[in-house]
C-alpha atoms as a PDB file:
ATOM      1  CA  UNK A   1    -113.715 -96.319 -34.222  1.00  0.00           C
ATOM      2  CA  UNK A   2    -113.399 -92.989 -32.443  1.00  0.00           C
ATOM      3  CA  UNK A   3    -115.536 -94.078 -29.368  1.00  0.00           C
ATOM      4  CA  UNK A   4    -112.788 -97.105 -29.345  1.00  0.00           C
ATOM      5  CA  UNK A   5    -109.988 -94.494 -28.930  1.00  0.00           C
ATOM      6  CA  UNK A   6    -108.670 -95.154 -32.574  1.00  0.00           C
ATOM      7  CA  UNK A   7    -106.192 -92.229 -33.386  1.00  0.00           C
ATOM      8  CA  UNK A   8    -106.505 -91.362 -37.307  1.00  0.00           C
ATOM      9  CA  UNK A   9    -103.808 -89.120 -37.039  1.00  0.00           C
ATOM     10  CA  UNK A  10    -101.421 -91.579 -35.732  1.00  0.00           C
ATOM     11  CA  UNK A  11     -99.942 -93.002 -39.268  1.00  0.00           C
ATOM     12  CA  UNK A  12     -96.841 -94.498 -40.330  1.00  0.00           C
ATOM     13  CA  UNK A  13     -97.321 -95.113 -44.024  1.00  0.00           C
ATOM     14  CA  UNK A  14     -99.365 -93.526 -46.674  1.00  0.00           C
ATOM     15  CA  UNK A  15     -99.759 -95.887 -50.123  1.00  0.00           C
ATOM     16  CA  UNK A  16    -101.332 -94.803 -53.226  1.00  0.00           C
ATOM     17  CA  UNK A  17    -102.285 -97.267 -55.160  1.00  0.00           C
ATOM     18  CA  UNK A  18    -101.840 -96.231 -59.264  1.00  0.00           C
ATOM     19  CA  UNK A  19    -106.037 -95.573 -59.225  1.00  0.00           C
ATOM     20  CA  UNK A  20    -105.579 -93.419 -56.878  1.00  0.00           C
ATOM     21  CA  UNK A  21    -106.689 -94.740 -53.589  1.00  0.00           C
ATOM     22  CA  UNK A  22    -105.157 -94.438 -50.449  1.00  0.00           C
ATOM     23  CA  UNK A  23    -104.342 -96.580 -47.864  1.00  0.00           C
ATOM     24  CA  UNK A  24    -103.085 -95.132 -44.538  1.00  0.00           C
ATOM     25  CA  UNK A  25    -101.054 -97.813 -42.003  1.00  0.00           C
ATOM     26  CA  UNK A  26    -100.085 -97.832 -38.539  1.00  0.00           C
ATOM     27  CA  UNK A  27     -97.369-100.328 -39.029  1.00  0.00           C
ATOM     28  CA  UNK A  28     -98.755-103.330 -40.521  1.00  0.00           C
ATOM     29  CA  UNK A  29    -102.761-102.437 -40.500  1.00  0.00           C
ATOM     30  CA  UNK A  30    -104.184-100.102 -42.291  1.00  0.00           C
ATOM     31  CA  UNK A  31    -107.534 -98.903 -43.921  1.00  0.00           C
ATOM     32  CA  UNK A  32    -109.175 -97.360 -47.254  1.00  0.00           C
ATOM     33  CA  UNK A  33    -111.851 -94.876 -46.976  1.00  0.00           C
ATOM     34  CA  UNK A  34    -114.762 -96.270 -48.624  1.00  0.00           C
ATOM     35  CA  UNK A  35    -117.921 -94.670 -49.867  1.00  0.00           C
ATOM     36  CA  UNK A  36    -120.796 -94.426 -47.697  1.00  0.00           C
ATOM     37  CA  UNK A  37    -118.965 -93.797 -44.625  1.00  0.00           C
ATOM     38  CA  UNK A  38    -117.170 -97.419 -44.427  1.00  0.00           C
ATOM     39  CA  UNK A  39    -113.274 -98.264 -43.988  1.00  0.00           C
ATOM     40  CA  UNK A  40    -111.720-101.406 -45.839  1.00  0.00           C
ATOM     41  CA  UNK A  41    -109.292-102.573 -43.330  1.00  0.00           C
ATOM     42  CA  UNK A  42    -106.512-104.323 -44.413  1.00  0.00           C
ATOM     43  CA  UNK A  43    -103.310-106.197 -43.073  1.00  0.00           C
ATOM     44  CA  UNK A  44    -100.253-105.775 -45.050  1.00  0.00           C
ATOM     45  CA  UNK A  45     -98.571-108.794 -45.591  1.00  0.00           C
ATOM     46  CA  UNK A  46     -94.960-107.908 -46.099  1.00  0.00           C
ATOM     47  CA  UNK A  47     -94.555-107.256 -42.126  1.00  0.00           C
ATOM     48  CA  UNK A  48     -96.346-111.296 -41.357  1.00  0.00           C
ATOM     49  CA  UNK A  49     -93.425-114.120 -41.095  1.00  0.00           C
END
């Protein structure tokens, strides 16, 4: 994603879920750092109508 020119400073929400993981959005996408070097991305659905 870096050699794309994605930003992972750039954030505007932070979630913790109550296990503990984080998801980090930029607006309505966001991602979960997985093991092994993966991302879960993710699309929140509160921002779709």
């Amino acid at each position: 994603m870096l050699t794309e020119g994605f930003n992972f400073n750039y954030l505007t929400n932070i979630f913790t879920t109550s296990k503990g993981k984080v998801y980090k959005y930029c607006y309505d996408q966001g991602y979960l750092d997985s093991e092994d070097e993966y991302l879960t991305l993710v699309v929140k659905k509160d921002y779709v109508r």
